[in-house]
PDB file of N, CA and C in Angstrom:
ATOM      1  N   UNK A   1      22.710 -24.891 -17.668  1.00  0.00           N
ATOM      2  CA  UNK A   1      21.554 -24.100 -17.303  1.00  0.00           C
ATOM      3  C   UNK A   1      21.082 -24.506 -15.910  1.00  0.00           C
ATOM      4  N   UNK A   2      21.166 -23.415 -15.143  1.00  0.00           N
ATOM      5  CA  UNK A   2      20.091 -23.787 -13.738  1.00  0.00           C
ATOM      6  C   UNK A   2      18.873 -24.685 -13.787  1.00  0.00           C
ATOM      7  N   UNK A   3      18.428 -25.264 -13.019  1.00  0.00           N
ATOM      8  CA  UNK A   3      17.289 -25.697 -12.662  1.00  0.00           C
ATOM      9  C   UNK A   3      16.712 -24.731 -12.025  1.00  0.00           C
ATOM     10  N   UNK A   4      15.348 -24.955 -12.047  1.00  0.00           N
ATOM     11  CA  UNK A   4      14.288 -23.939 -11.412  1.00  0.00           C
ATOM     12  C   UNK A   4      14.652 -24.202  -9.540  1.00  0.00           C
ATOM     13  N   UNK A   5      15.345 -25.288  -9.405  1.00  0.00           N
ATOM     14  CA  UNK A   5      15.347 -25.721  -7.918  1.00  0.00           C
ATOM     15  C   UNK A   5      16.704 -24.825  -7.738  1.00  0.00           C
ATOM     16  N   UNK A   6      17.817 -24.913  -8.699  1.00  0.00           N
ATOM     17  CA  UNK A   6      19.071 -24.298  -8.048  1.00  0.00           C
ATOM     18  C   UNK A   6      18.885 -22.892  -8.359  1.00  0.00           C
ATOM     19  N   UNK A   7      17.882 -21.929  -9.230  1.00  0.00           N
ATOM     20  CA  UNK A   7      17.897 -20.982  -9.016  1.00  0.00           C
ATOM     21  C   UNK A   7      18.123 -20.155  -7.994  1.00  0.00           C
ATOM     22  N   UNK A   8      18.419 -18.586  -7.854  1.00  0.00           N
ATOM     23  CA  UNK A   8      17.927 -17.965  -6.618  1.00  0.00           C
ATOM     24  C   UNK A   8      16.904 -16.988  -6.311  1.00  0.00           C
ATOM     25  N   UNK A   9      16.536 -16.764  -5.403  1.00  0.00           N
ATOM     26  CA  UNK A   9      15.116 -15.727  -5.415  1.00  0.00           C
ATOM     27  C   UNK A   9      15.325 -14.834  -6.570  1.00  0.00           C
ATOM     28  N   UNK A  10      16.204 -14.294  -6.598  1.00  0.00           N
ATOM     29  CA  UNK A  10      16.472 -13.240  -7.509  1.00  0.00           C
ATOM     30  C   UNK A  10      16.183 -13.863  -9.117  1.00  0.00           C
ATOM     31  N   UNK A  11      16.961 -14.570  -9.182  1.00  0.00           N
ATOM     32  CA  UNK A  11      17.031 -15.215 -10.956  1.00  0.00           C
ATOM     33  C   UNK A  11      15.275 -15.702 -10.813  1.00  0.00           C
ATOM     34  N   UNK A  12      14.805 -15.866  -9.765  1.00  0.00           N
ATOM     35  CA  UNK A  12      13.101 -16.648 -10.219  1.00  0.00           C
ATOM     36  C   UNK A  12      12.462 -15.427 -10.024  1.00  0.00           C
ATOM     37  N   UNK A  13      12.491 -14.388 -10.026  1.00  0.00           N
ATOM     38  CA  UNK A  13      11.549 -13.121 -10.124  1.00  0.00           C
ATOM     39  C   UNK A  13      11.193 -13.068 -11.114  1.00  0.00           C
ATOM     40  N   UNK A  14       9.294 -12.936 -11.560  1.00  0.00           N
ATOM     41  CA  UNK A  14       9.476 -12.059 -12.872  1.00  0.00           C
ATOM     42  C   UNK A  14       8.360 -10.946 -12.704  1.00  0.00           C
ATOM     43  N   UNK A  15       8.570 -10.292 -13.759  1.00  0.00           N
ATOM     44  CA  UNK A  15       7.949  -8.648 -13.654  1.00  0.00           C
ATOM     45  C   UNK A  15       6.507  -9.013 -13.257  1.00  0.00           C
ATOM     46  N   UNK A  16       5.856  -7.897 -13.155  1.00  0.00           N
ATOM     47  CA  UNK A  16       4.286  -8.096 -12.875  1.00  0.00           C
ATOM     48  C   UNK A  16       3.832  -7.845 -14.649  1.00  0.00           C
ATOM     49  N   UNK A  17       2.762  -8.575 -14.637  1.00  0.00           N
ATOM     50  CA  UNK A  17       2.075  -8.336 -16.046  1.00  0.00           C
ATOM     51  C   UNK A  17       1.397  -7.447 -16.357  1.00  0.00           C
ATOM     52  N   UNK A  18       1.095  -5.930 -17.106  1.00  0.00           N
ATOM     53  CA  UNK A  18       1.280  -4.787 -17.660  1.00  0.00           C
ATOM     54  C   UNK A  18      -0.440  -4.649 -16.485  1.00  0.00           C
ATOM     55  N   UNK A  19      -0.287  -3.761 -15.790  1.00  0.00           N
ATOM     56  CA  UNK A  19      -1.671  -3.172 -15.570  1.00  0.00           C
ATOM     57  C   UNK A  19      -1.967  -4.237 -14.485  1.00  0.00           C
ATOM     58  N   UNK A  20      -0.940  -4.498 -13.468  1.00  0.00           N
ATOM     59  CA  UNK A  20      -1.150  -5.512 -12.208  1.00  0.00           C
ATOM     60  C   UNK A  20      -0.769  -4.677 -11.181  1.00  0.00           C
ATOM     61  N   UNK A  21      -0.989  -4.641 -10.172  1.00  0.00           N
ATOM     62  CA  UNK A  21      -0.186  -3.323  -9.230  1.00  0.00           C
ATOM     63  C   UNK A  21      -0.334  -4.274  -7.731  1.00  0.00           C
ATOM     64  N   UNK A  22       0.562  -4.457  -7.383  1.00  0.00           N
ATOM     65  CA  UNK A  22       0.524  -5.353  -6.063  1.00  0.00           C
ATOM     66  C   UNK A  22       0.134  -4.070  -5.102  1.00  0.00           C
ATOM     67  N   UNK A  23      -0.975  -4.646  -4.083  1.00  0.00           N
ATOM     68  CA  UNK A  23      -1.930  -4.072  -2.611  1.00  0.00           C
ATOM     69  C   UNK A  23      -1.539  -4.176  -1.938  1.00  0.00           C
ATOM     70  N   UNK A  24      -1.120  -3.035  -1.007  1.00  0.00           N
ATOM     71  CA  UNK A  24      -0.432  -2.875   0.256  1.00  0.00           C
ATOM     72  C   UNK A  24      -1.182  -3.176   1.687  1.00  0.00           C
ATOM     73  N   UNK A  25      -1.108  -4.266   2.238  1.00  0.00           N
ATOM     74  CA  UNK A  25      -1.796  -4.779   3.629  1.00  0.00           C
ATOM     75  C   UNK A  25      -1.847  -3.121   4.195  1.00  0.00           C
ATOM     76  N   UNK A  26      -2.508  -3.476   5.558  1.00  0.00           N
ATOM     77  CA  UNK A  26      -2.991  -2.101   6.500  1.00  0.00           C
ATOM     78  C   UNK A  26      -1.539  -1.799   7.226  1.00  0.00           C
ATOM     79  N   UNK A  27      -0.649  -3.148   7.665  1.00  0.00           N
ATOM     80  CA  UNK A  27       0.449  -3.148   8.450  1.00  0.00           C
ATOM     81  C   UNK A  27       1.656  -2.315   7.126  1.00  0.00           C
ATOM     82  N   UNK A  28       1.370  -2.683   6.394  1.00  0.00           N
ATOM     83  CA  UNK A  28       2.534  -2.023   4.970  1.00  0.00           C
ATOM     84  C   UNK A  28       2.523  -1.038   5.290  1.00  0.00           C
ATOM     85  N   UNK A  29       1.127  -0.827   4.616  1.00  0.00           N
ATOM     86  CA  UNK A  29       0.686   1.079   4.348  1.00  0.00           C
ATOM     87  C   UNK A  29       1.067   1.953   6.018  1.00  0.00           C
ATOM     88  N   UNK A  30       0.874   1.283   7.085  1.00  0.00           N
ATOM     89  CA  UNK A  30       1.460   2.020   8.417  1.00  0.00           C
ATOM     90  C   UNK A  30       2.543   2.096   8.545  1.00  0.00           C
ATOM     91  N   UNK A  31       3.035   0.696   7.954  1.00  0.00           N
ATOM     92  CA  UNK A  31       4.899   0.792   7.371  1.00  0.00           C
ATOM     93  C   UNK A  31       5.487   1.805   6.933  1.00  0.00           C
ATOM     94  N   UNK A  32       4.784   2.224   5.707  1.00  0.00           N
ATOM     95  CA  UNK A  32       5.575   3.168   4.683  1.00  0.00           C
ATOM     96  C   UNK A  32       5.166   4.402   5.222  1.00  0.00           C
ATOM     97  N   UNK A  33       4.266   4.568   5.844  1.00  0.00           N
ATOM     98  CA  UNK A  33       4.301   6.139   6.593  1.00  0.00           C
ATOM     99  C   UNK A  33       4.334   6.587   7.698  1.00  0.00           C
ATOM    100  N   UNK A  34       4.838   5.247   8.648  1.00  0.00           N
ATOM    101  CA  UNK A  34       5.303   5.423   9.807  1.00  0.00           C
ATOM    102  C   UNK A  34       4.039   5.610  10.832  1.00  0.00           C
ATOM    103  N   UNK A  35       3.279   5.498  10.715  1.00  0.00           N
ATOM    104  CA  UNK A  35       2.115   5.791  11.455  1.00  0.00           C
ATOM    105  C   UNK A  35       1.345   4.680  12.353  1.00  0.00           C
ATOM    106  N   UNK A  36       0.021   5.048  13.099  1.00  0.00           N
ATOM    107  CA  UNK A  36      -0.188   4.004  13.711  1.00  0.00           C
ATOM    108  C   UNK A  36      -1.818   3.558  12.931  1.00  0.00           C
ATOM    109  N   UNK A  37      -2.094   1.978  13.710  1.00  0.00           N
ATOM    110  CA  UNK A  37      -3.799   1.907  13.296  1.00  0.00           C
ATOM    111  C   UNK A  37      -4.576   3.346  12.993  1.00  0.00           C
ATOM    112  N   UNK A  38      -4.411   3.291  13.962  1.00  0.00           N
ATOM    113  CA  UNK A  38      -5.598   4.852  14.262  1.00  0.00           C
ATOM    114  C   UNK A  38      -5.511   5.298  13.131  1.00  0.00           C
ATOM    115  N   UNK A  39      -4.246   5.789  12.863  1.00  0.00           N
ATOM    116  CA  UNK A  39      -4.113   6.967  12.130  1.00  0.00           C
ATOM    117  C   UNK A  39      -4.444   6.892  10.503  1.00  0.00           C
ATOM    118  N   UNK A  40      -4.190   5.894   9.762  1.00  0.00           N
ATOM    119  CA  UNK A  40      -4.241   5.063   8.762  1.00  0.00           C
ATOM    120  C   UNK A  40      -6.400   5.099   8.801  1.00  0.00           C
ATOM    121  N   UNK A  41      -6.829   4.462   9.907  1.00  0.00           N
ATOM    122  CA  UNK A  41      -8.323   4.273   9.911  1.00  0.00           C
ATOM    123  C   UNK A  41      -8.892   5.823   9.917  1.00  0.00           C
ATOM    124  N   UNK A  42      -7.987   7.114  10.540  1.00  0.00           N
ATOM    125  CA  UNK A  42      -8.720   8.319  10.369  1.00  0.00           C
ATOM    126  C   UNK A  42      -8.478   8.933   8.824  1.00  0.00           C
ATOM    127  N   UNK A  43      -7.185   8.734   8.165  1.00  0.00           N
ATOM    128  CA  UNK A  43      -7.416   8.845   6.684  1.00  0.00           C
ATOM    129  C   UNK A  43      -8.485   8.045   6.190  1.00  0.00           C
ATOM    130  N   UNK A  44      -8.576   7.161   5.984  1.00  0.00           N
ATOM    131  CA  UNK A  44      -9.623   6.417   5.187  1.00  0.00           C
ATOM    132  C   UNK A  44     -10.900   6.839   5.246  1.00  0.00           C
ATOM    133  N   UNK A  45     -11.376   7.026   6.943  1.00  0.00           N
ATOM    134  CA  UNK A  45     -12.632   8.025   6.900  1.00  0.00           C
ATOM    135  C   UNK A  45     -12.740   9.450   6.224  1.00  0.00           C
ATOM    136  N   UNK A  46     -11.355   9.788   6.304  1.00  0.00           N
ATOM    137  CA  UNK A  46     -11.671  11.184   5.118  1.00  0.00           C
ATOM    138  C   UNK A  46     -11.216  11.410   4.138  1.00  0.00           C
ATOM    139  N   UNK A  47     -11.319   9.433   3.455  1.00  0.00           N
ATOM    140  CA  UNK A  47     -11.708   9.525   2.277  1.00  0.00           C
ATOM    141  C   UNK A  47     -10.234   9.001   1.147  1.00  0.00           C
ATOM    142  N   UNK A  48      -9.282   8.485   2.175  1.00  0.00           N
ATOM    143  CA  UNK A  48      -8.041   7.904   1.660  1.00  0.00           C
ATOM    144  C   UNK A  48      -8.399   6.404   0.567  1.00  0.00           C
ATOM    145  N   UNK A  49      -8.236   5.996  -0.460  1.00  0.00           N
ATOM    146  CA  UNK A  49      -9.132   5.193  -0.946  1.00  0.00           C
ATOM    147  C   UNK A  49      -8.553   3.725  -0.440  1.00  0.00           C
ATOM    148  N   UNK A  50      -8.738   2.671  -0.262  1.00  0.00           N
ATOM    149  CA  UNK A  50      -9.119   1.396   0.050  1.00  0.00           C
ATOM    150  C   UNK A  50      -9.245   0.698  -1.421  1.00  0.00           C
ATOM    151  N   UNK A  51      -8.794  -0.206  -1.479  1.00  0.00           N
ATOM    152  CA  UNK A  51      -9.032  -1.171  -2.838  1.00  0.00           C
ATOM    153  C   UNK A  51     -10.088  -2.583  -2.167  1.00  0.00           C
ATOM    154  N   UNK A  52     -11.377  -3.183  -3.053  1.00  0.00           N
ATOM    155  CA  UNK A  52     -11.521  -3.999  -2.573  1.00  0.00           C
ATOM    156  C   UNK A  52     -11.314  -5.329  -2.767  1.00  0.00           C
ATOM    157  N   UNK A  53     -11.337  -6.055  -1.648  1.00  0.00           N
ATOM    158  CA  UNK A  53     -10.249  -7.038  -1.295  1.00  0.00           C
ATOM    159  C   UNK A  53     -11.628  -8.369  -0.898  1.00  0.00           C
ATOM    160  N   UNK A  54     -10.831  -9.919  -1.218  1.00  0.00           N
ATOM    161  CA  UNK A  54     -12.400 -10.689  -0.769  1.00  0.00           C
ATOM    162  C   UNK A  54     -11.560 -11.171   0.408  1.00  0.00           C
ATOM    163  N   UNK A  55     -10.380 -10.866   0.799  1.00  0.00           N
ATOM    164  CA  UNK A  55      -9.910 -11.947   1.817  1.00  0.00           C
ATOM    165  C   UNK A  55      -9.962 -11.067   3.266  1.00  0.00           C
ATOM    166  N   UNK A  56      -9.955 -10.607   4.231  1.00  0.00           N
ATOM    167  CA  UNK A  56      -9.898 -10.311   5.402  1.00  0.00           C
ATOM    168  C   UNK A  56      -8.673  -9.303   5.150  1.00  0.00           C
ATOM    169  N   UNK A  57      -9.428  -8.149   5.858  1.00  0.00           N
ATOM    170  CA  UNK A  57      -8.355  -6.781   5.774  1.00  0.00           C
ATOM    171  C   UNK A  57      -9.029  -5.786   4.673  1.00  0.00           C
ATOM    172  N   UNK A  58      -8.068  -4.692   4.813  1.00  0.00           N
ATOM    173  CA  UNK A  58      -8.279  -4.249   3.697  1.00  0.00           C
ATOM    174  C   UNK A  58      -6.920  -4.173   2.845  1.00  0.00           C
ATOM    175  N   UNK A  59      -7.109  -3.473   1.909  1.00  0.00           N
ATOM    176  CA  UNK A  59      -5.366  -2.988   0.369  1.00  0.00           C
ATOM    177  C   UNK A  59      -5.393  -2.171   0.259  1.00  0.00           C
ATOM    178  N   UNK A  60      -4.287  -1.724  -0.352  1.00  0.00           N
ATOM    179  CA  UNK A  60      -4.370   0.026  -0.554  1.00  0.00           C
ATOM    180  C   UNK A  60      -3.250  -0.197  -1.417  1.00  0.00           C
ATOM    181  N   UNK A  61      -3.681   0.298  -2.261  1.00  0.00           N
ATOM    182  CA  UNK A  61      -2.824   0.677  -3.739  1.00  0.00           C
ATOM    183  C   UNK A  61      -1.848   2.614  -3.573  1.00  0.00           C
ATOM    184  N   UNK A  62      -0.868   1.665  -3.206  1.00  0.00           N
ATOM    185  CA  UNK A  62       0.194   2.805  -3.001  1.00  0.00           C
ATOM    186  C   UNK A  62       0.217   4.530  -3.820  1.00  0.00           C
ATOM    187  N   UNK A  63       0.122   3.934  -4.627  1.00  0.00           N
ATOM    188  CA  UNK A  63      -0.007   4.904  -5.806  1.00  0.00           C
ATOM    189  C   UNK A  63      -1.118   5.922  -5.679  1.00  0.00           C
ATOM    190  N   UNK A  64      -2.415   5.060  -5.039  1.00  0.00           N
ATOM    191  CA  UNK A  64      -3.654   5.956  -5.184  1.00  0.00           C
ATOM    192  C   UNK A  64      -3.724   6.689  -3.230  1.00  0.00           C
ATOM    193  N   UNK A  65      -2.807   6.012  -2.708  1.00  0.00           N
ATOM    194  CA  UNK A  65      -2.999   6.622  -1.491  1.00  0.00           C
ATOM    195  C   UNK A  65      -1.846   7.737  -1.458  1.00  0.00           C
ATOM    196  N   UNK A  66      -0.705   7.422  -2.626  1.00  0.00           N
ATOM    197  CA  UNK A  66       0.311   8.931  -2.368  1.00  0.00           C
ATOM    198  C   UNK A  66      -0.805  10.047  -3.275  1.00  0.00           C
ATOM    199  N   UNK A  67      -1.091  10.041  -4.004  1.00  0.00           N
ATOM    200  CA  UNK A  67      -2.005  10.741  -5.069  1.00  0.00           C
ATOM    201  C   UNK A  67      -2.652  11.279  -3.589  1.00  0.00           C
ATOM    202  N   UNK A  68      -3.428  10.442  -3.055  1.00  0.00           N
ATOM    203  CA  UNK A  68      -4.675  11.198  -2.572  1.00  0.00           C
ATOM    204  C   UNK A  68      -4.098  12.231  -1.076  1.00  0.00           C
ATOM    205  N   UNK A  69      -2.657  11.751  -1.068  1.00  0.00           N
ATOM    206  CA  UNK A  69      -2.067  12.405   0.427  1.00  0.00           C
ATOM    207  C   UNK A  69      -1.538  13.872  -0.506  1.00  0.00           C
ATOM    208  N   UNK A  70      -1.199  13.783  -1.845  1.00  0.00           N
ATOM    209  CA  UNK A  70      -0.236  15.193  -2.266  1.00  0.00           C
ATOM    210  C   UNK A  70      -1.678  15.669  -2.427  1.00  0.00           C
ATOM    211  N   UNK A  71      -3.149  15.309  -2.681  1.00  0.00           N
ATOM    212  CA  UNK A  71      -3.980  16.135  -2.733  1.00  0.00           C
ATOM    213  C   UNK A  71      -4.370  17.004  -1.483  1.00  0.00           C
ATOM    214  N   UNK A  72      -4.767  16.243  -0.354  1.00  0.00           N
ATOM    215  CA  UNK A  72      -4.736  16.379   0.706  1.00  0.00           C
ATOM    216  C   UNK A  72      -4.379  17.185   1.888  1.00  0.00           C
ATOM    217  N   UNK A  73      -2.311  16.770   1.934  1.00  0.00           N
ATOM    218  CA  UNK A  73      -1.427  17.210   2.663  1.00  0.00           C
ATOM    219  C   UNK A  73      -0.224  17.432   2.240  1.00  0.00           C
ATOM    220  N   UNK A  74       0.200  18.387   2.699  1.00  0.00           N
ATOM    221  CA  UNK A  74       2.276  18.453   2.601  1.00  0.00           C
ATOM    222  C   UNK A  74       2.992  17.009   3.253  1.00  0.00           C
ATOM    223  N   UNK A  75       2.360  17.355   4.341  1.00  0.00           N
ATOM    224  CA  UNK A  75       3.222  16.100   5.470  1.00  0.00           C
ATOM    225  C   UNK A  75       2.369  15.510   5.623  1.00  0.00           C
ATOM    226  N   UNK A  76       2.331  13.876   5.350  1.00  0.00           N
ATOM    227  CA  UNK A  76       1.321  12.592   5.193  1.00  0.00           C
ATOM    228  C   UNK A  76       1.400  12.296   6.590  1.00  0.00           C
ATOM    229  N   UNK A  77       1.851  12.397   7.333  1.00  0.00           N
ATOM    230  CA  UNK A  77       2.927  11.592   8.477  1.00  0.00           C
ATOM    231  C   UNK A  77       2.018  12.895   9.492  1.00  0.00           C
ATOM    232  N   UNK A  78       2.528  14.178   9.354  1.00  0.00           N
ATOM    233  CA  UNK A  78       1.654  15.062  10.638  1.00  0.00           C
ATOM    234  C   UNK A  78      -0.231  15.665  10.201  1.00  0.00           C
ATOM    235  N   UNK A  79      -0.465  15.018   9.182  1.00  0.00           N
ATOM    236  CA  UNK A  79      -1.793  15.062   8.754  1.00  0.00           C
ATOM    237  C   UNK A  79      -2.840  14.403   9.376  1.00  0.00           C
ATOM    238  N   UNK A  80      -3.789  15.072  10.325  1.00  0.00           N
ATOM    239  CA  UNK A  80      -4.751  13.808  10.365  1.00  0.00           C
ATOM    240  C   UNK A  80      -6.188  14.216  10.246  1.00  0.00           C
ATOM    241  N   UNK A  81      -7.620  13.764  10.140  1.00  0.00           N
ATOM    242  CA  UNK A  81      -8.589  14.344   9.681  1.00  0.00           C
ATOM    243  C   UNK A  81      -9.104  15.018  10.780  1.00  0.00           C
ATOM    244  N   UNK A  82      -9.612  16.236  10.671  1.00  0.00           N
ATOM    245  CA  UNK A  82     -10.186  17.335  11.999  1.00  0.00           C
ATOM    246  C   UNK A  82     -11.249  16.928  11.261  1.00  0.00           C
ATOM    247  N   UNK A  83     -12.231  16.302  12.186  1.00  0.00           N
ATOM    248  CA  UNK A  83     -13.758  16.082  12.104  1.00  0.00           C
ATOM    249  C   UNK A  83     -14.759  17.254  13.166  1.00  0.00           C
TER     250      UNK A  83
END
């Protein structure tokens, strides 16, 4: 049997526990939709949701920011808020 030391990243993974949802930093969430600061800070003003967070930054729960973009927009990416 392995040791926990000779394991590898892979064999030491374990699932998240039922109703845990890992928070996507501000740099992620610009990650996954290609976008810039700005653009990410003009969703949120109209209303993209934010999870709250006690450490510096904000999160964003993937799930609730695709939800709120298919409400929203077709294209997440050429969407931005006309104020």
């Amino acid at each position: 049997m392995n040791t926990p030391a000779k394991r590898t990243k892979r064999e030491r993974r374990v699932p998240l526990p039922a109703g845990l949802v890992p928070l996507l930093t501000q740099r992620e969430i610009e990650t996954y939709y290609g976008v810039s600061t700005w653009q990410i800070d003009q969703w949120r003003k109209a209303g993209m949701p934010a999870e709250p967070f006690a450490g510096q930054g904000r999160r964003y729960d993937l799930a609730k920011c695709q939800e709120w973009h298919a409400r929203h927009a077709t294209d997440a990416r050429s969407w931005s808020a006309a104020a």
